[in-house]
PDB file of N, CA and C in Angstrom:
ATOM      1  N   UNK A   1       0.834  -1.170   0.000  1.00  0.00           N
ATOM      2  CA  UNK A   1       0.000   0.000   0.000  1.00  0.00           C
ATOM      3  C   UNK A   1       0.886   1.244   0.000  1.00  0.00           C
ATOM      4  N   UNK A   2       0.466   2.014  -0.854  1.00  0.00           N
ATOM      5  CA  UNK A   2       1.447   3.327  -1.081  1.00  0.00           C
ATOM      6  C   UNK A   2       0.493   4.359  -0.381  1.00  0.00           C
ATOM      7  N   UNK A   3       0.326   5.022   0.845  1.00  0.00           N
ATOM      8  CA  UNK A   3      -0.729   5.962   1.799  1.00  0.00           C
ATOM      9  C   UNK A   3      -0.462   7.079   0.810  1.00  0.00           C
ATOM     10  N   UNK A   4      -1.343   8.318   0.647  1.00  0.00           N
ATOM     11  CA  UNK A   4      -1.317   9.347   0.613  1.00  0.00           C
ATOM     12  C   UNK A   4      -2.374  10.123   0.882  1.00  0.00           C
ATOM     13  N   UNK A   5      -2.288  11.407   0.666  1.00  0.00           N
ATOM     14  CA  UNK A   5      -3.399  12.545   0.857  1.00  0.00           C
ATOM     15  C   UNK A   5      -4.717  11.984   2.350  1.00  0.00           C
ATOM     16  N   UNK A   6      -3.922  12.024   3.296  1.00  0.00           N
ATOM     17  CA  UNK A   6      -5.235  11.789   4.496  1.00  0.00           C
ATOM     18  C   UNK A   6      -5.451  12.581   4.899  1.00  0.00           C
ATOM     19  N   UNK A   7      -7.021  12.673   5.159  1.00  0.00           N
ATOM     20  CA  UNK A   7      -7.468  14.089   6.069  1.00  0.00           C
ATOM     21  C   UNK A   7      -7.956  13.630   7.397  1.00  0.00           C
ATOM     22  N   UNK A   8      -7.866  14.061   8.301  1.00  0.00           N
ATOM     23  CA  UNK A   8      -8.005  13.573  10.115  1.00  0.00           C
ATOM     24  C   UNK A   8      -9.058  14.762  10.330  1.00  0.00           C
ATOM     25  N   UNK A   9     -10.222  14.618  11.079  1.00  0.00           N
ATOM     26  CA  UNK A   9     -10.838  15.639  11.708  1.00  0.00           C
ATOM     27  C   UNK A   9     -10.733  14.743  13.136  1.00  0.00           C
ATOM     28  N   UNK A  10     -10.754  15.787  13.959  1.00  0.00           N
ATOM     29  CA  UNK A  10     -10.489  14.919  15.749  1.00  0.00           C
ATOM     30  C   UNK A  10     -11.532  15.849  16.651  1.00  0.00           C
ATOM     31  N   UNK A  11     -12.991  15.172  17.088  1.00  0.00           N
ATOM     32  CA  UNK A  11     -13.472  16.026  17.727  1.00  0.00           C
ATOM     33  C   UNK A  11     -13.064  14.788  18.881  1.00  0.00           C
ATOM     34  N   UNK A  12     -13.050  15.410  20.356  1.00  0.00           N
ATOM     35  CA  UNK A  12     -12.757  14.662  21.530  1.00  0.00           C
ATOM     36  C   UNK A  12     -12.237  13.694  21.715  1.00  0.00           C
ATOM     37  N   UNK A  13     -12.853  12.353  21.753  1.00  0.00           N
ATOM     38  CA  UNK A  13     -12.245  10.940  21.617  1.00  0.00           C
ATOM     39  C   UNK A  13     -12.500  10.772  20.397  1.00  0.00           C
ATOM     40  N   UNK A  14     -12.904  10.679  19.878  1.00  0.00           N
ATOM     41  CA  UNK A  14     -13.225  10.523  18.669  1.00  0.00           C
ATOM     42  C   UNK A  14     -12.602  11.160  17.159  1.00  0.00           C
ATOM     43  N   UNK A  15     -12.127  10.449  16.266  1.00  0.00           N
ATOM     44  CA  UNK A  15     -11.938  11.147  14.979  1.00  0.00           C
ATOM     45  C   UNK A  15     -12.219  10.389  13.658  1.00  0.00           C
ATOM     46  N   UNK A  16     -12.047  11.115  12.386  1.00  0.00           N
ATOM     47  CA  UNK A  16     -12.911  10.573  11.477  1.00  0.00           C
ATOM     48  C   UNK A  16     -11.652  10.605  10.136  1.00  0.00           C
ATOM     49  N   UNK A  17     -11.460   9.657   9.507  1.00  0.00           N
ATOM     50  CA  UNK A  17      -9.852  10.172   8.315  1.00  0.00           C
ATOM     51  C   UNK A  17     -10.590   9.398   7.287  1.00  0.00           C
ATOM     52  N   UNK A  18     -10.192   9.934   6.134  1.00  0.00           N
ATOM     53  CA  UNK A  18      -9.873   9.410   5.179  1.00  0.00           C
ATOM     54  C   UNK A  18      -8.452   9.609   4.122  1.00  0.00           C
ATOM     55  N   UNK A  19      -8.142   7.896   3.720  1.00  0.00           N
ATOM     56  CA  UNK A  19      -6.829   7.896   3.083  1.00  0.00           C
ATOM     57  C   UNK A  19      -7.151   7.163   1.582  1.00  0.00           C
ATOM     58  N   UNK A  20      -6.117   7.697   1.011  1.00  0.00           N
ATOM     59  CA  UNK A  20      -6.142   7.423  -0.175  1.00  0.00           C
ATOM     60  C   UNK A  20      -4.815   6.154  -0.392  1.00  0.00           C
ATOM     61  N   UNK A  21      -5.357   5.508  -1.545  1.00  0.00           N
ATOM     62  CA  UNK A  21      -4.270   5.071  -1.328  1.00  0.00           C
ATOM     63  C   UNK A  21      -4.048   3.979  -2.627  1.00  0.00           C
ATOM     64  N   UNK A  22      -2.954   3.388  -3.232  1.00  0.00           N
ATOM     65  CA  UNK A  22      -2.530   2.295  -4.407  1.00  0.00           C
ATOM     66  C   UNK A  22      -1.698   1.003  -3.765  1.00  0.00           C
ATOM     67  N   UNK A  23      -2.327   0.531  -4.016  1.00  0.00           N
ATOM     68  CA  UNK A  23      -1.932  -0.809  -3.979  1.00  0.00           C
ATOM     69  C   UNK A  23      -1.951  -2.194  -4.801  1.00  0.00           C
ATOM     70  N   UNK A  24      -0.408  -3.115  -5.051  1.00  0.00           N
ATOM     71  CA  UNK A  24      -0.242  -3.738  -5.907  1.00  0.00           C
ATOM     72  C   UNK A  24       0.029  -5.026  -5.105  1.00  0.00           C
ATOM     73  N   UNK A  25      -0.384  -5.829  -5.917  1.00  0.00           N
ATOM     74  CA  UNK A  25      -0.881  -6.962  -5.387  1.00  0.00           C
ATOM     75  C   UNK A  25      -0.607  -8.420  -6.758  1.00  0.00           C
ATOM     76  N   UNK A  26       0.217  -9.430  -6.158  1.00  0.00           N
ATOM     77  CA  UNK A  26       0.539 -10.463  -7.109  1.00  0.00           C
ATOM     78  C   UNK A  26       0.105 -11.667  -6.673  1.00  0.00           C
ATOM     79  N   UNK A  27      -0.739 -12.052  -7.728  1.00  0.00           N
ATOM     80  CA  UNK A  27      -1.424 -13.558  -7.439  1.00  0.00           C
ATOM     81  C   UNK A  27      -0.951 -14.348  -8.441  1.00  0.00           C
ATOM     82  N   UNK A  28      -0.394 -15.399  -7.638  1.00  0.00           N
ATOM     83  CA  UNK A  28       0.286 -16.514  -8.384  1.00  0.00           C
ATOM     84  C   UNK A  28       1.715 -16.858  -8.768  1.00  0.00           C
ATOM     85  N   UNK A  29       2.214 -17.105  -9.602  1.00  0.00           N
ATOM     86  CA  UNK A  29       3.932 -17.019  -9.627  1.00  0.00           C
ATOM     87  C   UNK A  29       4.154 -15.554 -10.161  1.00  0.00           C
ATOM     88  N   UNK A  30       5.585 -15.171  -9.954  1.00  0.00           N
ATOM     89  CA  UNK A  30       6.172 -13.927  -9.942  1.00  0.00           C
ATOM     90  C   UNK A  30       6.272 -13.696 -11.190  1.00  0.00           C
ATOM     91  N   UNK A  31       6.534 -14.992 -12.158  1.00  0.00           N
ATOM     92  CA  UNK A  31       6.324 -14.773 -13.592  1.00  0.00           C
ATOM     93  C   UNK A  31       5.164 -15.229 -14.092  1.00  0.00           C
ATOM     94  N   UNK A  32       4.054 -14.664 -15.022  1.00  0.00           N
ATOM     95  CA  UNK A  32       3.041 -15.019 -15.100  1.00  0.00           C
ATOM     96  C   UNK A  32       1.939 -14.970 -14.897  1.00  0.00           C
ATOM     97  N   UNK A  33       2.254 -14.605 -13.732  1.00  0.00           N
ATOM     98  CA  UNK A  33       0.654 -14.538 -12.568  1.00  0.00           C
ATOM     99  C   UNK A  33       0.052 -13.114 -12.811  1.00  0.00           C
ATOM    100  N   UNK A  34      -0.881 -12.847 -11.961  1.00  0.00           N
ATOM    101  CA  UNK A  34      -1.927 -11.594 -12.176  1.00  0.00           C
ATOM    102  C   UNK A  34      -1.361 -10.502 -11.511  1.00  0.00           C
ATOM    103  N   UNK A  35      -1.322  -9.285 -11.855  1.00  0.00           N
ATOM    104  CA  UNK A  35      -1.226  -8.121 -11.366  1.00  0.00           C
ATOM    105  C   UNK A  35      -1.836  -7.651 -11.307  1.00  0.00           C
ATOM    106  N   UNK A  36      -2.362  -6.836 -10.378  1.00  0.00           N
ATOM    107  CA  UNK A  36      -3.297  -5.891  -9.595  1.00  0.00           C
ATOM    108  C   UNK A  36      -3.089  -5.106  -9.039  1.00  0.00           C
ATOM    109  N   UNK A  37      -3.348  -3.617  -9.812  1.00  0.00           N
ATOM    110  CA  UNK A  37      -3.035  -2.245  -9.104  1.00  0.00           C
ATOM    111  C   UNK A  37      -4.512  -1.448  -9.017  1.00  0.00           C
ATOM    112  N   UNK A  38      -4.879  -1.344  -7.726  1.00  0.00           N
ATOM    113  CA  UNK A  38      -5.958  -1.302  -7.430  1.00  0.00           C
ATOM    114  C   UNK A  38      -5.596   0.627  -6.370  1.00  0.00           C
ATOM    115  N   UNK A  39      -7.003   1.312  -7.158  1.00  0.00           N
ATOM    116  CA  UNK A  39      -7.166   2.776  -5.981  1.00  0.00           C
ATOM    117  C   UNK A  39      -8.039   2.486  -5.041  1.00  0.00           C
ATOM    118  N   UNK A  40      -7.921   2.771  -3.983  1.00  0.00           N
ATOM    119  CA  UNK A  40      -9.034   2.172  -3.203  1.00  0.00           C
ATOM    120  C   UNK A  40      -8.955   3.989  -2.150  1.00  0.00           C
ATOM    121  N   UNK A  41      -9.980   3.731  -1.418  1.00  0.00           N
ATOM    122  CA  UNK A  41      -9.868   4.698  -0.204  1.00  0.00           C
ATOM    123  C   UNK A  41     -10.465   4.229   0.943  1.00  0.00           C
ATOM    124  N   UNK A  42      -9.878   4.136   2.088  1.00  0.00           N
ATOM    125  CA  UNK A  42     -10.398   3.891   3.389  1.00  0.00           C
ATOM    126  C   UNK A  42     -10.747   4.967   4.132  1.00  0.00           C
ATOM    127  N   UNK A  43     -12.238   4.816   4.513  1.00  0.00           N
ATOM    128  CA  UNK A  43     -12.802   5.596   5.337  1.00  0.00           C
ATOM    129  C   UNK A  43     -12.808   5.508   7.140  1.00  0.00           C
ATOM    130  N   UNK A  44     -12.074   5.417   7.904  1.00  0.00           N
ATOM    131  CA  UNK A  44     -12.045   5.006   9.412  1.00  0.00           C
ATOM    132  C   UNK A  44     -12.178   5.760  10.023  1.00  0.00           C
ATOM    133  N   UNK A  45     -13.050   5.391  11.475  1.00  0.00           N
ATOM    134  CA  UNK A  45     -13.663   6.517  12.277  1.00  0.00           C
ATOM    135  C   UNK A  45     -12.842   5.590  13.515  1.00  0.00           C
ATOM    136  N   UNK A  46     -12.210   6.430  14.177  1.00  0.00           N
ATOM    137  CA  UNK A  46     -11.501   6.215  15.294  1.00  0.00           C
ATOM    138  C   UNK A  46     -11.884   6.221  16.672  1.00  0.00           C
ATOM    139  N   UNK A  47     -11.544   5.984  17.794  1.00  0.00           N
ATOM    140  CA  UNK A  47     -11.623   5.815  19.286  1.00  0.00           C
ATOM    141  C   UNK A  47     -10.220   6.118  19.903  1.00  0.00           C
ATOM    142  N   UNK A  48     -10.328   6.810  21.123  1.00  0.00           N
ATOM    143  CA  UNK A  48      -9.058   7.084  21.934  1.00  0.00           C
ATOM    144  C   UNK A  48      -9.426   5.972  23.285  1.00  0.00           C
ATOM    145  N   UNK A  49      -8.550   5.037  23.584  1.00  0.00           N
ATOM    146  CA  UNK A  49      -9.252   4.782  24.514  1.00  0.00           C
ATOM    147  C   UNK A  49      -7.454   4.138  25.413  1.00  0.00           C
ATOM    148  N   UNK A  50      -7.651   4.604  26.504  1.00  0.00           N
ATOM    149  CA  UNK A  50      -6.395   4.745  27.344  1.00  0.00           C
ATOM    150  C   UNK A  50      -5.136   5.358  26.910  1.00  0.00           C
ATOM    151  N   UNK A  51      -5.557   6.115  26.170  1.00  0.00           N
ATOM    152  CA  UNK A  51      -4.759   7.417  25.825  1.00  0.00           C
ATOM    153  C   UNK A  51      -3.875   6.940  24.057  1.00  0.00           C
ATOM    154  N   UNK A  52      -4.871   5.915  23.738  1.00  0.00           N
ATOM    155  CA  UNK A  52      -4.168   5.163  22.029  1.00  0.00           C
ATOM    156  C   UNK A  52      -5.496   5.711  21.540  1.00  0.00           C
ATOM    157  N   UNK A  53      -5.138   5.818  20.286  1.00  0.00           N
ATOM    158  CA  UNK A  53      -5.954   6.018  18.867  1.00  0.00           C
ATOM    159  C   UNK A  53      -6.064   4.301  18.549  1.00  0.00           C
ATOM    160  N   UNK A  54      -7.705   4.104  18.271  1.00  0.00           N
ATOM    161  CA  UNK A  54      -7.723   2.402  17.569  1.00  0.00           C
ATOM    162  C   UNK A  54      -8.903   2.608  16.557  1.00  0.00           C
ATOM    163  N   UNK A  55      -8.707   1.811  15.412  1.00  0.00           N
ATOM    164  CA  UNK A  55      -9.764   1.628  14.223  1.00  0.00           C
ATOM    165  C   UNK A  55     -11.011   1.505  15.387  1.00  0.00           C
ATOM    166  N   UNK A  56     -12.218   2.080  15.066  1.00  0.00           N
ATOM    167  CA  UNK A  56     -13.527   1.497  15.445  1.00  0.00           C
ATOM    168  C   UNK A  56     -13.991   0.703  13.907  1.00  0.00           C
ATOM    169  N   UNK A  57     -13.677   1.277  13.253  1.00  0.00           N
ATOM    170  CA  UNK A  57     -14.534   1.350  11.520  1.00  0.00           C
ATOM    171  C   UNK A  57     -13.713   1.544  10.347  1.00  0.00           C
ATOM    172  N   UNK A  58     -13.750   0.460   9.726  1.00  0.00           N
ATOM    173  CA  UNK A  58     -13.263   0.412   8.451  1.00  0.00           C
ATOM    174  C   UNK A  58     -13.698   0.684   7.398  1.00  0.00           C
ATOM    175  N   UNK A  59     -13.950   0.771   6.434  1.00  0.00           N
ATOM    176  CA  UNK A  59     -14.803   1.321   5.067  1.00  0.00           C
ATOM    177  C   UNK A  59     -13.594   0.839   3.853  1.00  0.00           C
ATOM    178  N   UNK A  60     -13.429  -0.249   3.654  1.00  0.00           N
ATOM    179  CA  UNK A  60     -12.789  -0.282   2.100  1.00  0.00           C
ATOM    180  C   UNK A  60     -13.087   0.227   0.886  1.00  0.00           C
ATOM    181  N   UNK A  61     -13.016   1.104   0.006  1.00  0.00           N
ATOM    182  CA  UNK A  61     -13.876   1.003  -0.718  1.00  0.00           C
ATOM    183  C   UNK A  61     -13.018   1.662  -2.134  1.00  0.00           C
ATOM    184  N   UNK A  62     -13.185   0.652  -3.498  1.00  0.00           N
ATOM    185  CA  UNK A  62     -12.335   0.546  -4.439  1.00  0.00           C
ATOM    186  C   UNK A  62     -12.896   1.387  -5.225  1.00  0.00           C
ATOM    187  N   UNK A  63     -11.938   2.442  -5.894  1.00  0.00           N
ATOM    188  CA  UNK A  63     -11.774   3.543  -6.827  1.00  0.00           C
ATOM    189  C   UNK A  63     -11.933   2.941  -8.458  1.00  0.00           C
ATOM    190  N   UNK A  64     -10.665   2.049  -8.651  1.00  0.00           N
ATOM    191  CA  UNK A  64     -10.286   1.503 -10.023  1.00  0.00           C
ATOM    192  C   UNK A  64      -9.142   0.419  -9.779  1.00  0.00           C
ATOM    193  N   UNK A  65      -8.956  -0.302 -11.115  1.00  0.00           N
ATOM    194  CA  UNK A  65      -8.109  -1.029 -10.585  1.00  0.00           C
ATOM    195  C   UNK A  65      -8.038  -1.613 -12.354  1.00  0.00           C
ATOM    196  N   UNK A  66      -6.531  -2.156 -12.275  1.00  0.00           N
ATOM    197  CA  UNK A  66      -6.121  -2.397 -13.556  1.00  0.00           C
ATOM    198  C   UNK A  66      -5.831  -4.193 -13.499  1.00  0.00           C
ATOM    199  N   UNK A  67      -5.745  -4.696 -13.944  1.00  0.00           N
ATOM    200  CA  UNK A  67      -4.518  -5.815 -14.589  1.00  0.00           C
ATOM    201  C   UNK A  67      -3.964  -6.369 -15.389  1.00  0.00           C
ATOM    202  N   UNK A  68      -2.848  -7.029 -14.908  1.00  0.00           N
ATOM    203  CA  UNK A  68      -1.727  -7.463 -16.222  1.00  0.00           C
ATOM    204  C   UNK A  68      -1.029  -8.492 -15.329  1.00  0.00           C
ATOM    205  N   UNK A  69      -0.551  -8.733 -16.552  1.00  0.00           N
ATOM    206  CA  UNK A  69       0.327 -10.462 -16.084  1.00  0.00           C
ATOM    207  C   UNK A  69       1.709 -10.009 -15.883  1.00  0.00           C
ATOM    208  N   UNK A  70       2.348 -10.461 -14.899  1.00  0.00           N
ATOM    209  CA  UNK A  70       3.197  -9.823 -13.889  1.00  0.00           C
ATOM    210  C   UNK A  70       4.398 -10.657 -15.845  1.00  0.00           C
ATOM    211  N   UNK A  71       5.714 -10.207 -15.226  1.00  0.00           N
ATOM    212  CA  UNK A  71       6.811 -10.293 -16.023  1.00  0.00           C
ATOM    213  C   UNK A  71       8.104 -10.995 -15.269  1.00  0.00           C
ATOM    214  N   UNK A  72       9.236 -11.195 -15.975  1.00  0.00           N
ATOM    215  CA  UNK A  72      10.703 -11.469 -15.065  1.00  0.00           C
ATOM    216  C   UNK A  72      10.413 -10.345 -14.448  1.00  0.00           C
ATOM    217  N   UNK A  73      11.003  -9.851 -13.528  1.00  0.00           N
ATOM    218  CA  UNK A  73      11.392  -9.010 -12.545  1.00  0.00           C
ATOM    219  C   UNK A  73      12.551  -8.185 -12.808  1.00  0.00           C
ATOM    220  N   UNK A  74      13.649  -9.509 -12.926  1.00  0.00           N
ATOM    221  CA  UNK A  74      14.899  -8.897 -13.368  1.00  0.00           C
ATOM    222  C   UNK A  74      15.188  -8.288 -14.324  1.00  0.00           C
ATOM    223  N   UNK A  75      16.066  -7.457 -14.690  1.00  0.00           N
ATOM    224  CA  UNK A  75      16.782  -6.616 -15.593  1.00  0.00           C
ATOM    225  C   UNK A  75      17.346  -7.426 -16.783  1.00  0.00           C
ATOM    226  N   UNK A  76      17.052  -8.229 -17.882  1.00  0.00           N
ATOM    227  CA  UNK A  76      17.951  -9.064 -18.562  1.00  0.00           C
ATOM    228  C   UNK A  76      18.990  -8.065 -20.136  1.00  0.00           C
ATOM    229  N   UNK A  77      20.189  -7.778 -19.293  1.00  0.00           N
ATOM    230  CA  UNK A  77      20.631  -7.252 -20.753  1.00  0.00           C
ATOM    231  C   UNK A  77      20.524  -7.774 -22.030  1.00  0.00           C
ATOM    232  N   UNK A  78      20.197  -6.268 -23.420  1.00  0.00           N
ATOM    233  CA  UNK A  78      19.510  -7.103 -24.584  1.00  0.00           C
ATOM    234  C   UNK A  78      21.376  -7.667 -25.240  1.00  0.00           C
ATOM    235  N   UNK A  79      21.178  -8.534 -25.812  1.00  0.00           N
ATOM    236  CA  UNK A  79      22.466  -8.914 -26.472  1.00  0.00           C
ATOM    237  C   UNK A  79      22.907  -8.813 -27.922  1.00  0.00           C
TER     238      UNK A  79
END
């Protein structure tokens, strides 16, 4: 997951964020298999409770998302 752009509002114990965010994801062998680059944004409403911040609420919720069949990895010089 690559985080960016979050906004936090914090009334008392309580606060409310949303994050943005990309994430890539490989199913199956490293060569071959599926790639998945997916936007998603999580919506979480928070709790303070003994002086920690903890998830109450999650909200997944997917933007777009592409795929492709993953490749070598490595660098192979052309010859």
């Amino acid at each position: 997951h690559g985080l960016a752009n979050t906004s936090i509002i914090v009334e008392g114990q309580k606060a409310k964020a949303v994050t943005f965010t990309v994430v890539h994801a490989l199913v199956g062998p490293v060569v071959g298999g599926t790639l998945l680059v997916r936007g998603l944004r999580y919506d979480d409403d928070f709790r303070r409770q003994s002086g920690l911040w903890r998830i109450a609420r999650r909200a997944h919720n997917p933007l777009w998302q592409h795929v492709a069949t993953s490749v070598d990895p490595r660098v192979v010089p052309k010859t």
